[in-house]
Protein backbone atom coordinates (compact mmCIF):
# COMPACT_ATOMS: atom_id res chain seq x y z
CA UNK A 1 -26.74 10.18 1.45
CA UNK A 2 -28.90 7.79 3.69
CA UNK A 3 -27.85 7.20 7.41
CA UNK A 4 -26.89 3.81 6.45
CA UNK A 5 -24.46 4.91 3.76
CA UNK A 6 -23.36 7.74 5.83
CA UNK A 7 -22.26 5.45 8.34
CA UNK A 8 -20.92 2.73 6.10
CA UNK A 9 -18.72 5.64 4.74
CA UNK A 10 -17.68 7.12 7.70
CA UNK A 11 -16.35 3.39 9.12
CA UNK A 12 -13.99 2.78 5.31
CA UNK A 13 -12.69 6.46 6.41
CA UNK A 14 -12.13 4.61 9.54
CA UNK A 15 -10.04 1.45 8.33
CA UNK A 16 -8.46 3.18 5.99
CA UNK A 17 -6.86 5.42 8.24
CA UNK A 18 -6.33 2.94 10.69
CA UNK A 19 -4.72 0.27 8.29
CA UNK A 20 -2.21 3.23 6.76
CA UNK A 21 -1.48 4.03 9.78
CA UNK A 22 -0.60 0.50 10.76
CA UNK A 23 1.18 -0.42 7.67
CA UNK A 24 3.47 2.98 7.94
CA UNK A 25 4.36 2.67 11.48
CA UNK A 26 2.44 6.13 12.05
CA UNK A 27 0.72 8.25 14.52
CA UNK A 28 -2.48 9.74 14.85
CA UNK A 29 -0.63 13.17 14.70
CA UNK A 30 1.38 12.11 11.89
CA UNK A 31 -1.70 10.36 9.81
CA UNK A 32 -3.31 13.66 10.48
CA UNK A 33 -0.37 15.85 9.07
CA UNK A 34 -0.64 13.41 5.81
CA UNK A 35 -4.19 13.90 5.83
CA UNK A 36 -3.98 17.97 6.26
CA UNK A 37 -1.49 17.86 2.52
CA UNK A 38 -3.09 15.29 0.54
CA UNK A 39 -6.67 15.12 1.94
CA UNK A 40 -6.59 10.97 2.31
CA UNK A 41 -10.19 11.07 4.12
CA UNK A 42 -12.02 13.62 2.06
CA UNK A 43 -10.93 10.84 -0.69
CA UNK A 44 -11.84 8.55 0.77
CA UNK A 45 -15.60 10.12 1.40
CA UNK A 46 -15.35 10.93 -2.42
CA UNK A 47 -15.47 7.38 -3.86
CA UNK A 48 -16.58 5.16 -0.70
CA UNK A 49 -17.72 1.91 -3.37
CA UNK A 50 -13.82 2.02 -4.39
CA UNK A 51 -13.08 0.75 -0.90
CA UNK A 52 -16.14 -1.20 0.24
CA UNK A 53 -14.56 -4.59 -1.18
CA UNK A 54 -11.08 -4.07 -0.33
CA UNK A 55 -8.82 -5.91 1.85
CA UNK A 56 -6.87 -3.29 4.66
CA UNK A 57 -3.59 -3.94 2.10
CA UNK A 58 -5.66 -3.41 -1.02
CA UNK A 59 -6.43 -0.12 1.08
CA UNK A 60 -2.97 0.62 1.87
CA UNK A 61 -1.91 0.39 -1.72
CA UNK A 62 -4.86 2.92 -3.05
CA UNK A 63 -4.20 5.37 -0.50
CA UNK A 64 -0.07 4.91 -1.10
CA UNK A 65 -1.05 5.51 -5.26
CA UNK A 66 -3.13 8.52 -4.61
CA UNK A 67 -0.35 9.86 -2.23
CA UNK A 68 1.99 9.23 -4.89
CA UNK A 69 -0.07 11.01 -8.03
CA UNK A 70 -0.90 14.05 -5.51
């Protein structure tokens, strides 16, 4: 993975976390408990283009479906 797609990456990991966390009233600590049972930023790292033209809801939703089939 090039630098620039390394760090493109690592910022989606970085809004999507941030806009769940937002949109479900949660901590850091309880974003990271999620994260620690359904692995939301390995995900997220897995299939970065999914993300790259999303809006934070459109984020929301894809992380709340993947929650939801895990």
């Amino acid at each position: 993975m090039s630098g620039k797609r390394l760090d493109n990456t690592i910022y989606l990991m970085y809004l999507v976390t941030e806009n769940y966390k937002k949109a479900h009233s949660l901590t850091s600590e309880q974003f990271l408990d999620l994260d620690n049972k359904y692995h939301i930023i390995r995900f997220v790292g897995e299939c970065p283009d999914i993300f790259d033209s999303m809006s934070g809801a459109e984020m929301v939703e894809e992380i709340n479906q993947y929650v939801a089939a895990s």
